[in-house]
Every structure is written in C-alpha cells, then in structure tokens.
Protein backbone atom coordinates (compact mmCIF):
# COMPACT_ATOMS: atom_id res chain seq x y z
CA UNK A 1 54.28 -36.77 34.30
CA UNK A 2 51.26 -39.04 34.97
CA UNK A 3 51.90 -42.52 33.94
CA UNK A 4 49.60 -45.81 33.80
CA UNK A 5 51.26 -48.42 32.16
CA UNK A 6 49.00 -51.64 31.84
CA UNK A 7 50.37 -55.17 31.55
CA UNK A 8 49.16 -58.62 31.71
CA UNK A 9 47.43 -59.26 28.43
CA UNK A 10 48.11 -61.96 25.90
CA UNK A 11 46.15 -64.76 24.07
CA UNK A 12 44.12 -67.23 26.25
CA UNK A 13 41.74 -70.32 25.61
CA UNK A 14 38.07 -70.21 26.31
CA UNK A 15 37.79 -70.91 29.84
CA UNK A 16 41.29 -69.66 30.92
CA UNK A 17 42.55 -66.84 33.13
CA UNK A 18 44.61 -64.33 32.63
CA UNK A 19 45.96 -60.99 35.45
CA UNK A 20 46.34 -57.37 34.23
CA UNK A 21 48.31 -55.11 36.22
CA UNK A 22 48.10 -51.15 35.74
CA UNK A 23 51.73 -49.44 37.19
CA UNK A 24 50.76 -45.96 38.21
CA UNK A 25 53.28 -43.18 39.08
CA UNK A 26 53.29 -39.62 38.43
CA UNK A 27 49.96 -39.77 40.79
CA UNK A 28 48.52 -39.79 44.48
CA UNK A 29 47.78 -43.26 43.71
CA UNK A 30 45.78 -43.90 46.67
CA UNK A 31 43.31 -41.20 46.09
CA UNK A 32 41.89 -41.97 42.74
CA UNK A 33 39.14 -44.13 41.82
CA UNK A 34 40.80 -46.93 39.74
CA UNK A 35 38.90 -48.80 36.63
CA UNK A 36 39.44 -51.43 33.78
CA UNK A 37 37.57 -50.43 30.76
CA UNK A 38 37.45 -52.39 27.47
CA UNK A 39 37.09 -51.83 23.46
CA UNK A 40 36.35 -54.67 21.22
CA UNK A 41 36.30 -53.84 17.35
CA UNK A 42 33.53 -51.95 16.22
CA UNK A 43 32.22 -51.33 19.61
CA UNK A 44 32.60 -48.22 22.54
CA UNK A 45 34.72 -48.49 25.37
CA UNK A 46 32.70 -49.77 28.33
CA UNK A 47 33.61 -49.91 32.24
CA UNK A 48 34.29 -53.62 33.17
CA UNK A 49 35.16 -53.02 36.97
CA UNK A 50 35.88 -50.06 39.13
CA UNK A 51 37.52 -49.65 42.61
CA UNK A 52 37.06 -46.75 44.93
CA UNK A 53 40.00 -45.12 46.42
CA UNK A 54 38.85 -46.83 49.62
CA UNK A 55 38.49 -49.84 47.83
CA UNK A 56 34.90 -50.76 47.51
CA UNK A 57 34.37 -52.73 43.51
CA UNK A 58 31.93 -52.26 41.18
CA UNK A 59 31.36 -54.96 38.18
CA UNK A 60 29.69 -54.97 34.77
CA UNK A 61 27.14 -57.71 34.46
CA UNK A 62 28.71 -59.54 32.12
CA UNK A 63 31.75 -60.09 34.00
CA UNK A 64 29.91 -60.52 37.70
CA UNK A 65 31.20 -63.58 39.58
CA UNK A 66 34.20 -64.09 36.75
CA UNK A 67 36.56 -61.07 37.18
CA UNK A 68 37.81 -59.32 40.21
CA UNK A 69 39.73 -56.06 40.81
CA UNK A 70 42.00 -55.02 43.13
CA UNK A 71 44.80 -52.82 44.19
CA UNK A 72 47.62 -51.89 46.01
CA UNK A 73 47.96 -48.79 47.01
CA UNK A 74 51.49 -49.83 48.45
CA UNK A 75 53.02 -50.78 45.09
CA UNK A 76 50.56 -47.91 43.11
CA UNK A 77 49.62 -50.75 41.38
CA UNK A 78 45.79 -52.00 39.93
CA UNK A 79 44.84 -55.51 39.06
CA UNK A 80 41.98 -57.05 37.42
CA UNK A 81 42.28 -61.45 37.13
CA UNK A 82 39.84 -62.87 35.25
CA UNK A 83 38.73 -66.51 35.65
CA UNK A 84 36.33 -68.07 33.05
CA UNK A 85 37.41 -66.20 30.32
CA UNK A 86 35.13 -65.96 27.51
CA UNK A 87 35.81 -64.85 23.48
CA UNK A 88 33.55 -62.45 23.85
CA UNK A 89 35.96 -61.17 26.64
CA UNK A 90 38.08 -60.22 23.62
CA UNK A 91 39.23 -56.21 23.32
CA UNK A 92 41.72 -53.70 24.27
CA UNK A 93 41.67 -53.13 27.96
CA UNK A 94 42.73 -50.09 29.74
CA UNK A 95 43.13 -48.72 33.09
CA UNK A 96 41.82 -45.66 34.03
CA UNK A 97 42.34 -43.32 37.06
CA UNK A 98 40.20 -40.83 38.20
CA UNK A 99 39.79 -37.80 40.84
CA UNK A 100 37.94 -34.66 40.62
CA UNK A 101 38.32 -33.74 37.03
CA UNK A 102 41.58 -35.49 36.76
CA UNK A 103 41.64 -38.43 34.41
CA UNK A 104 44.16 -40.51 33.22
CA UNK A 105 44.19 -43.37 30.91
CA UNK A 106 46.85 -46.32 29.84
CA UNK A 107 48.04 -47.33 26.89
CA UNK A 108 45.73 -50.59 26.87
CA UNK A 109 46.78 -53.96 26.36
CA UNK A 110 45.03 -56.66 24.23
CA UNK A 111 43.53 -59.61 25.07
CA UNK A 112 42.46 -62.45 23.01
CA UNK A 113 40.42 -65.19 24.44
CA UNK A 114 40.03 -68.01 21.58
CA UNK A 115 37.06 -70.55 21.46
C-alpha cells in the first residue's frame, strides 16, 4: 500500500518560513521523481518544485530563489522550506511521486500565509 503522507503546513506571516515534509513508504522511494504541487481556491493544481530521482530541482517562477526542495532518499522522505513566504503562497500543497506510469499523490496539507 503506497503511502505519502505530507506534513509541515500551518498558518504563517507574510515574510515567514515554513518546512513540508512528504513520508513515503509503500514505494522504491529512491526511484521516483518527487514534486510539491499546490491548489489555491478557485484555481488548478500547479507544480511548484520537482526533484529527479537523482536529485536535480526544478522551480516554478514564482517561487525561484524563495523555496527549495529536497530529499532523502535515506529516510524516504521529501522536503520543500520556503523562505519569504508570500499570501499569495496560500493553497493546499501536495506531494507527488512519480515513475513510469506510476503516480501517487498525498493527502495535502494547507498553508496559510497572512499579510
């Protein structure tokens, strides 16, 4: 049974930072493509940041230079901390894991950046 259980989220001021952490089991962590992907009200889910299984990022523009992601293939564990958080960096973010035409998605967990 695939799992990816995201944690981390919570209400932050403009400015602030905040670390999500995505738990994986149930998977060859190590050889999936990792991703954080976001939903704000009203709008479609959008990538914010991928990581290869060999560990090479990928960013959305808007969050260049603010977020990073990471992972540990030790722990089967993905991070994303964002710095410089924004309330427009406000939605429902979920981890996503991918390989061949598996794909797996979390729960998501909400984050609330306040001006």
């Amino acid at each position: 049974q695939v799992q990816l259980v995201e944690s981390g989220g919570g209400l932050v001021q403009a400015g602030g930072s905040l670390r999500l952490s995505c738990a994986a089991s149930g998977i060859i962590f190590k050889l999936y493509a990792m991703g954080w992907y976001r939903q704000a009200p009203g709008k479609q889910r959008a990538l914010v940041a991928s990581i290869s299984s060999v560990g090479s990022p990928n960013y959305a523009d808007s969050v260049k230079g603010r977020f990073t992601i990471s992972r540990d293939n030790a722990k089967n564990t993905l991070y994303l901390q964002m710095n410089s958080l924004k309330p427009e960096d406000t939605a429902v973010y979920y981890c996503a894991g991918r390989l061949g035409r598996s794909d797996y998605w979390g729960q998501g967990t909400q984050v609330t950046v306040s001006s």
